[in-house]
C-alpha atoms as a PDB file:
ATOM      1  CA  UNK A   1      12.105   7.478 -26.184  1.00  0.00           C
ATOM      2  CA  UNK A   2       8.376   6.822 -26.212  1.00  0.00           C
ATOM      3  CA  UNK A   3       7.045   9.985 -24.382  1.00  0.00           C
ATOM      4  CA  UNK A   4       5.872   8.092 -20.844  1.00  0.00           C
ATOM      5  CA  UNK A   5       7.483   9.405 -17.849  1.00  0.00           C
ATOM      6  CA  UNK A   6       8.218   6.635 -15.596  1.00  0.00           C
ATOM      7  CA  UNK A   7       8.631   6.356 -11.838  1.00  0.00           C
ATOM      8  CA  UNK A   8      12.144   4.641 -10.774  1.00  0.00           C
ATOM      9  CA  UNK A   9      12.387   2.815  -7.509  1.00  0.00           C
ATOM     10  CA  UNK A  10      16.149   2.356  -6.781  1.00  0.00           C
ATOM     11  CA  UNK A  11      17.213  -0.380  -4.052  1.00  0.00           C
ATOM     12  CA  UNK A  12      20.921  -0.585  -2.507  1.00  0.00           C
ATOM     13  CA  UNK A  13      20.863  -4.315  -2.468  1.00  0.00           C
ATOM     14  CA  UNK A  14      21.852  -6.002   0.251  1.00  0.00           C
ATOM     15  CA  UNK A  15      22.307  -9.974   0.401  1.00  0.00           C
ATOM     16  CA  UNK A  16      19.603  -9.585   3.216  1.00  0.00           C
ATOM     17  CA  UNK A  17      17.178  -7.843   1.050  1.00  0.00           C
ATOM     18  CA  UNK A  18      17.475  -9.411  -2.142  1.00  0.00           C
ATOM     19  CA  UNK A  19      14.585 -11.693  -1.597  1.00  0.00           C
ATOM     20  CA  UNK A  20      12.378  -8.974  -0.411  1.00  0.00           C
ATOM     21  CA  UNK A  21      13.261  -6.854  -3.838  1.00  0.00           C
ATOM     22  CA  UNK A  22      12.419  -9.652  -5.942  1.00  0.00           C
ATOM     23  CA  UNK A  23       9.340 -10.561  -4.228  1.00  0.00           C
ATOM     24  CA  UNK A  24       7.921  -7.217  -4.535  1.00  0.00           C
ATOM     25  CA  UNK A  25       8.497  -7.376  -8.325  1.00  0.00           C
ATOM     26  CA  UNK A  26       6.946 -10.355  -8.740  1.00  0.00           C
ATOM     27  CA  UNK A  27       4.146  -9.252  -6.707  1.00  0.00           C
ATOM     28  CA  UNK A  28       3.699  -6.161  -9.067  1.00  0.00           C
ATOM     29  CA  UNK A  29       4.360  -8.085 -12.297  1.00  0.00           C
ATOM     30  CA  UNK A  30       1.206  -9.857 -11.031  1.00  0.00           C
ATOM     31  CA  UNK A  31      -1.187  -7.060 -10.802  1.00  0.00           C
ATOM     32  CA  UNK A  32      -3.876  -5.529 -13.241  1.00  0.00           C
ATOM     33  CA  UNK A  33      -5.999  -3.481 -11.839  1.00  0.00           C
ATOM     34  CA  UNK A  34      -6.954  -0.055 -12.539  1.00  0.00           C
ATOM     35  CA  UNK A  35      -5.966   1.387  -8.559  1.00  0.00           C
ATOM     36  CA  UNK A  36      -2.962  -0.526  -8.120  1.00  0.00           C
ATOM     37  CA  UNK A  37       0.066   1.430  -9.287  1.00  0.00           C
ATOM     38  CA  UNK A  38       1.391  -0.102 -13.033  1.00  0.00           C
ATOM     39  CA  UNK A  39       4.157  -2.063 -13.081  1.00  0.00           C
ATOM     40  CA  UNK A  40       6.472  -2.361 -16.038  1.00  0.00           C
ATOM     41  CA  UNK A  41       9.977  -4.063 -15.046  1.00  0.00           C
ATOM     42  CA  UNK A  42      13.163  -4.335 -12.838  1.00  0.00           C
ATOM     43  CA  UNK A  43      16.957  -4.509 -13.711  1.00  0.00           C
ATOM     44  CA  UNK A  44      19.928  -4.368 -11.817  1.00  0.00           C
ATOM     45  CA  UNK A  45      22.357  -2.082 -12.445  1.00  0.00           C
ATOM     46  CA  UNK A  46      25.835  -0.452 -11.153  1.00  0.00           C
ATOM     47  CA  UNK A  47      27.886  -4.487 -10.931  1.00  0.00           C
ATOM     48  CA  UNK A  48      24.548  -5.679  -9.324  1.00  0.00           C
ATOM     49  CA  UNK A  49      24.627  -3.226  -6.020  1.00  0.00           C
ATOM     50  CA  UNK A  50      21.640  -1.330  -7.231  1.00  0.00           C
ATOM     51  CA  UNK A  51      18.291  -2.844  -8.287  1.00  0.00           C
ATOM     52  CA  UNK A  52      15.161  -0.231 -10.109  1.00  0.00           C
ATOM     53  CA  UNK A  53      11.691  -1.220 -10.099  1.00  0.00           C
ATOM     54  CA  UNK A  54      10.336   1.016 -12.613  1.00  0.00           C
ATOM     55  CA  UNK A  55       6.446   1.614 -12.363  1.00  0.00           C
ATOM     56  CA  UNK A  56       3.903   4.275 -13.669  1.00  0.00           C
ATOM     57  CA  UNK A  57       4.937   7.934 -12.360  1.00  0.00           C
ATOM     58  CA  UNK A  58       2.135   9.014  -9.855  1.00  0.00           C
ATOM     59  CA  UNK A  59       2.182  12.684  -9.255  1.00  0.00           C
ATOM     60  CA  UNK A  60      -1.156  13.489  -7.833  1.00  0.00           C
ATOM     61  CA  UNK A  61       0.030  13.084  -4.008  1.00  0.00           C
ATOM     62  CA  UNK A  62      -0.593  10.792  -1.241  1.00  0.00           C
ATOM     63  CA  UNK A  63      -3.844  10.583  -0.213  1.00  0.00           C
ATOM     64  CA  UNK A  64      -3.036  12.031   3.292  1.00  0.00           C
ATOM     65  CA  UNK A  65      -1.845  15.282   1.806  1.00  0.00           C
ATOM     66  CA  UNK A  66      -5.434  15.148  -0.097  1.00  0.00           C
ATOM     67  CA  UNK A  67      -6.874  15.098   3.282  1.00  0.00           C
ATOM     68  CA  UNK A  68      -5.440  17.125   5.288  1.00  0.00           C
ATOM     69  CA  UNK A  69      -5.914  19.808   1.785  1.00  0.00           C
ATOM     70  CA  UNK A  70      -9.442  19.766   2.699  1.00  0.00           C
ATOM     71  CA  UNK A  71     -10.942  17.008   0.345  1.00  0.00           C
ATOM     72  CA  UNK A  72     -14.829  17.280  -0.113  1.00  0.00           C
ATOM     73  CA  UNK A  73     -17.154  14.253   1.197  1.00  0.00           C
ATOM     74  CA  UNK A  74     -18.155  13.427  -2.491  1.00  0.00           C
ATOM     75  CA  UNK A  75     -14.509  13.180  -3.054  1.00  0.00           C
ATOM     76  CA  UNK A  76     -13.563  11.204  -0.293  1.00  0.00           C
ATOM     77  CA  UNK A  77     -16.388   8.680  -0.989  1.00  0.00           C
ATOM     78  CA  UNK A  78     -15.124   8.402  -4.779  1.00  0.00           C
ATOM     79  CA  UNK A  79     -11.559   7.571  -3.816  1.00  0.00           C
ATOM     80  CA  UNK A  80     -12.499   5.276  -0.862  1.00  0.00           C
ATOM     81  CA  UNK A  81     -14.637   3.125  -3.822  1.00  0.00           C
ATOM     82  CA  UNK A  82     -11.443   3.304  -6.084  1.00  0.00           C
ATOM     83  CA  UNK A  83      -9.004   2.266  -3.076  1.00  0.00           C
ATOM     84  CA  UNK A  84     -11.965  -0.776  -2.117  1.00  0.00           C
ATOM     85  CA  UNK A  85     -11.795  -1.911  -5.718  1.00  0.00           C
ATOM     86  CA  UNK A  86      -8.318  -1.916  -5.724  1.00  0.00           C
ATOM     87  CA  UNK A  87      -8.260  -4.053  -2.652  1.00  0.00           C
ATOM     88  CA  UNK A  88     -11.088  -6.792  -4.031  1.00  0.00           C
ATOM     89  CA  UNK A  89      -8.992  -7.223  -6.505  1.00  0.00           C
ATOM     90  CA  UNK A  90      -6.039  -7.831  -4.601  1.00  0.00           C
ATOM     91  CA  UNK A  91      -8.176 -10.578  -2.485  1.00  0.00           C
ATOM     92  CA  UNK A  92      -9.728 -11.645  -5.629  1.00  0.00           C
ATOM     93  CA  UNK A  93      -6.181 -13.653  -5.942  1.00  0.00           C
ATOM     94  CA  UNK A  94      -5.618 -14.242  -2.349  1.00  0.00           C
ATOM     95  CA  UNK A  95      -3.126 -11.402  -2.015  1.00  0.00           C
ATOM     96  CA  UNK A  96      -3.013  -9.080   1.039  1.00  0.00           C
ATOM     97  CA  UNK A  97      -1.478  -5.894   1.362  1.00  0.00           C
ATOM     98  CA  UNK A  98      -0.706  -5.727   4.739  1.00  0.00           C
ATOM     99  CA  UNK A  99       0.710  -2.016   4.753  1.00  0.00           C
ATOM    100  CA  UNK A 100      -2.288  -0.298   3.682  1.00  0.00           C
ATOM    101  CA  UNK A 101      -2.122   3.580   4.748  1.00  0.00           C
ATOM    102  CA  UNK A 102      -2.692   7.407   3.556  1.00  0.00           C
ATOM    103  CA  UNK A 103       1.004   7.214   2.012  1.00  0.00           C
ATOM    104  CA  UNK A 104       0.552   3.844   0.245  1.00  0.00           C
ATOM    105  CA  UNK A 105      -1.981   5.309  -1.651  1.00  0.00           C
ATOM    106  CA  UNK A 106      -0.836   7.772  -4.080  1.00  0.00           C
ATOM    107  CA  UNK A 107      -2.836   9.417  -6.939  1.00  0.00           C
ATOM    108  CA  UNK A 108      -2.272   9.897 -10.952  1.00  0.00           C
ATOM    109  CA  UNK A 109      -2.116  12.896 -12.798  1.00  0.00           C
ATOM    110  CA  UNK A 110      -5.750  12.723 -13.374  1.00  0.00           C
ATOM    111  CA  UNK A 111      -7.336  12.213 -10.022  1.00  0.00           C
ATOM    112  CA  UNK A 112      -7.134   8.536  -9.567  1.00  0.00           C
ATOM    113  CA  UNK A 113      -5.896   6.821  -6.574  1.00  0.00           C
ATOM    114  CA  UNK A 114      -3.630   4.115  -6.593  1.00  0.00           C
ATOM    115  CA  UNK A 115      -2.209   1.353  -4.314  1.00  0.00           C
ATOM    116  CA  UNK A 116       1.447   1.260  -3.902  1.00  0.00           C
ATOM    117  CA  UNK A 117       4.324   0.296  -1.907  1.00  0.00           C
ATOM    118  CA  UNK A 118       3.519  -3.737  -2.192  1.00  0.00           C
ATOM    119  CA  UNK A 119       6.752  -5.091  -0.280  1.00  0.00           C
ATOM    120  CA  UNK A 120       4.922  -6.566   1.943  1.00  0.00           C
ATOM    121  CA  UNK A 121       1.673  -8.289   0.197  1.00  0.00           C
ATOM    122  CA  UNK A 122       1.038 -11.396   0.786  1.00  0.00           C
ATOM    123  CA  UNK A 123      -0.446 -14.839  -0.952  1.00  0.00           C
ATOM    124  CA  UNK A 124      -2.515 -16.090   1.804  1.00  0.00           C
ATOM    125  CA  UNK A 125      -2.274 -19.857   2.119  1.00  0.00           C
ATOM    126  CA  UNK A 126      -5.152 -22.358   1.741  1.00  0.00           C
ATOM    127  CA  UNK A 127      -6.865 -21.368   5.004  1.00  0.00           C
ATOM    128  CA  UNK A 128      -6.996 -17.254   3.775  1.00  0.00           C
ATOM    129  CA  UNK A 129      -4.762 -16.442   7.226  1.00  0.00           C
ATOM    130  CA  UNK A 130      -1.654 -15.958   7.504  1.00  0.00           C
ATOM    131  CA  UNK A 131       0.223 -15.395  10.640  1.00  0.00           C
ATOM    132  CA  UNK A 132       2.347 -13.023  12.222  1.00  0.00           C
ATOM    133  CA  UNK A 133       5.583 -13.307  14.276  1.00  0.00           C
ATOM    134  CA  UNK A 134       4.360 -12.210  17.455  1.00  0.00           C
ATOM    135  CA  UNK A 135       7.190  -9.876  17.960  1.00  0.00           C
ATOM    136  CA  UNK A 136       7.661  -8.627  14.217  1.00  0.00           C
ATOM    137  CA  UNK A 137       3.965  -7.521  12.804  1.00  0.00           C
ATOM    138  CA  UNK A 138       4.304  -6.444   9.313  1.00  0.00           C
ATOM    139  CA  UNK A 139       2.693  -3.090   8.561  1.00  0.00           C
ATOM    140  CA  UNK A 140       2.373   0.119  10.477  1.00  0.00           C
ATOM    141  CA  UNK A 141       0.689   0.584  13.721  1.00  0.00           C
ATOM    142  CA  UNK A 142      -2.012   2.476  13.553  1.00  0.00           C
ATOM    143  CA  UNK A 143      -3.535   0.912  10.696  1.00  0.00           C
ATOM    144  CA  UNK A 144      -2.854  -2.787  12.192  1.00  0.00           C
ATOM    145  CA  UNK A 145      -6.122  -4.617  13.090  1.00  0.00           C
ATOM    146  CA  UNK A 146      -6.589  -5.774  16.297  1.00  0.00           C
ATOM    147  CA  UNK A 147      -5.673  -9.535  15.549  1.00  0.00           C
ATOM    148  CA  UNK A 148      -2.466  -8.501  13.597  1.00  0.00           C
ATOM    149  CA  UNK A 149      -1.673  -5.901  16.603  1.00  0.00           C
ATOM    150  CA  UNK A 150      -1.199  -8.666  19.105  1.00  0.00           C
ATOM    151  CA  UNK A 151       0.611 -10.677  16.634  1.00  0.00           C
ATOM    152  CA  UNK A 152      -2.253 -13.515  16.065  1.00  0.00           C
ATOM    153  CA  UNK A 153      -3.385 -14.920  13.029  1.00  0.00           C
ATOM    154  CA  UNK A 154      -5.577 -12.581  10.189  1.00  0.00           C
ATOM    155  CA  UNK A 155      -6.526 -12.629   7.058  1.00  0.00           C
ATOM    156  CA  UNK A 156      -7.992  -9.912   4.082  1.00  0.00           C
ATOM    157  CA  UNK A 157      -9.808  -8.391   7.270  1.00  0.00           C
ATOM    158  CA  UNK A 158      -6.913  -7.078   8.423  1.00  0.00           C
ATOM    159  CA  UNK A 159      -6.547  -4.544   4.894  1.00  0.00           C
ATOM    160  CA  UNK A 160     -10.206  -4.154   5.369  1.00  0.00           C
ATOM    161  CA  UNK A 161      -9.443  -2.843   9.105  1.00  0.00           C
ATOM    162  CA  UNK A 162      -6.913  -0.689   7.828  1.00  0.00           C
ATOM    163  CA  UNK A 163      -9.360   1.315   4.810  1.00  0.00           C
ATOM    164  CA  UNK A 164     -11.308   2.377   7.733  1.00  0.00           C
ATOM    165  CA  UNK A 165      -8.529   3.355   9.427  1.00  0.00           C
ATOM    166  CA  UNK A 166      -8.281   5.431   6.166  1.00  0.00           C
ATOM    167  CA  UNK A 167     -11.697   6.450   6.554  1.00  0.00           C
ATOM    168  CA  UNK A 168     -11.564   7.541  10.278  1.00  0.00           C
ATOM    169  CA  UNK A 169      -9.029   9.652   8.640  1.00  0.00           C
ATOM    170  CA  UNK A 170     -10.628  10.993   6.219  1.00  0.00           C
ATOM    171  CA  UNK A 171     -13.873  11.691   8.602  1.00  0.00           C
ATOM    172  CA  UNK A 172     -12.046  13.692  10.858  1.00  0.00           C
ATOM    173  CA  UNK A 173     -10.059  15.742   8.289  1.00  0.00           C
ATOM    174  CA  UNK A 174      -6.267  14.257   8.709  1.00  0.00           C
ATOM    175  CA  UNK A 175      -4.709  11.319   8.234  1.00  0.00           C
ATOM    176  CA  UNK A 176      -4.211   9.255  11.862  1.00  0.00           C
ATOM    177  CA  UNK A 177      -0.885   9.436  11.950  1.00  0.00           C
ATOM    178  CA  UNK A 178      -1.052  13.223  11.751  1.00  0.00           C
ATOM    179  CA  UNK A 179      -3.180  13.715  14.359  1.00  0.00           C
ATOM    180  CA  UNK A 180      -2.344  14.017  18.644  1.00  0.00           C
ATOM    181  CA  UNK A 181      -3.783  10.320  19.292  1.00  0.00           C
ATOM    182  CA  UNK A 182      -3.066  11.047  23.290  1.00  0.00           C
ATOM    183  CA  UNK A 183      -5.766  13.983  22.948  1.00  0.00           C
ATOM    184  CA  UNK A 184      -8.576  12.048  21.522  1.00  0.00           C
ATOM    185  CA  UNK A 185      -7.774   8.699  24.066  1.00  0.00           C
ATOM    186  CA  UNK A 186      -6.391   6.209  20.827  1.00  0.00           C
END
């Protein structure tokens, strides 16, 4: 109808996940910045069982398949700017990711990274921290900072931790999670 392609994120919902769904849309609705993925709008569909977020199609890749592709150092640095922005502006409005990783960052058509998959973000209360149920850490283990990891309170930090998780990453030519972390003592 108007000549964008769109990306479709479809949700069975559940009466357990409902909140979650909502939250993320409201979360995206909120953002405009150039390396955060473009939101547009969310229905529900099929009698209310199914629930689309539809955002901006990205179909440049994850930035772990960049990386393991062989990505050049000036390229690397470029991207790591664009993801930082993306990020300041994020804790520009006391928002936190909490889930940042090579596959929540996923590129455009033309070569620009942007952040996605945010489920999880956060508005951090008055004191900038928010805190974690000790035995249910949001976000994914090997980019959790140390605080987060042993489920005390964190703040912004603990996205900061994670891009240079990102970077290690990038450093060593593969994305953490693709690499034999008993071989190199992690």
């Amino acid at each position: 109808l108007d000549g964008i392609r769109y990306a479709i994120k479809q949700v069975i919902l559940r009466h357990k996940n409902v909140p979650r769904v909502l939250h993320e849309c409201r979360v995206l609705a909120a953002m405009r910045a150039p390396h955060i993925v473009r939101y547009y709008t969310c229905c529900e569909f099929n009698k209310g069982k199914v629930f689309a977020i539809v955002t901006e199609l990205l179909t440049g890749g994850s930035y772990g398949e960049r990386i393991g592709a062989g990505a050049t150092h000036d390229e690397v640095g470029t991207w790591i700017g664009q993801i930082a922005s993306g990020l300041a502006y994020m804790h520009s409005i006391k928002m936190q990711h909490r889930d940042l990783k090579p596959d929540n960052v996923i590129f455009d058509a033309v070569g620009r990274p942007k952040i996605i998959d945010l489920g999880l973000a956060t508005m951090a209360n008055s004191k900038s921290r928010v805190t974690t149920r000790a035995a249910g850490a949001v976000g994914t283990n090997l980019y959790m900072s140390p605080e987060k990891g042993r489920g005390k309170s964190y703040d912004g930090k603990d996205d900061v931790w994670a891009l240079g998780c990102i970077i290690a990453g990038a450093v060593i030519g593969t994305p953490l999670e693709d690499m034999d972390v008993n071989a190199i003592g992690i």
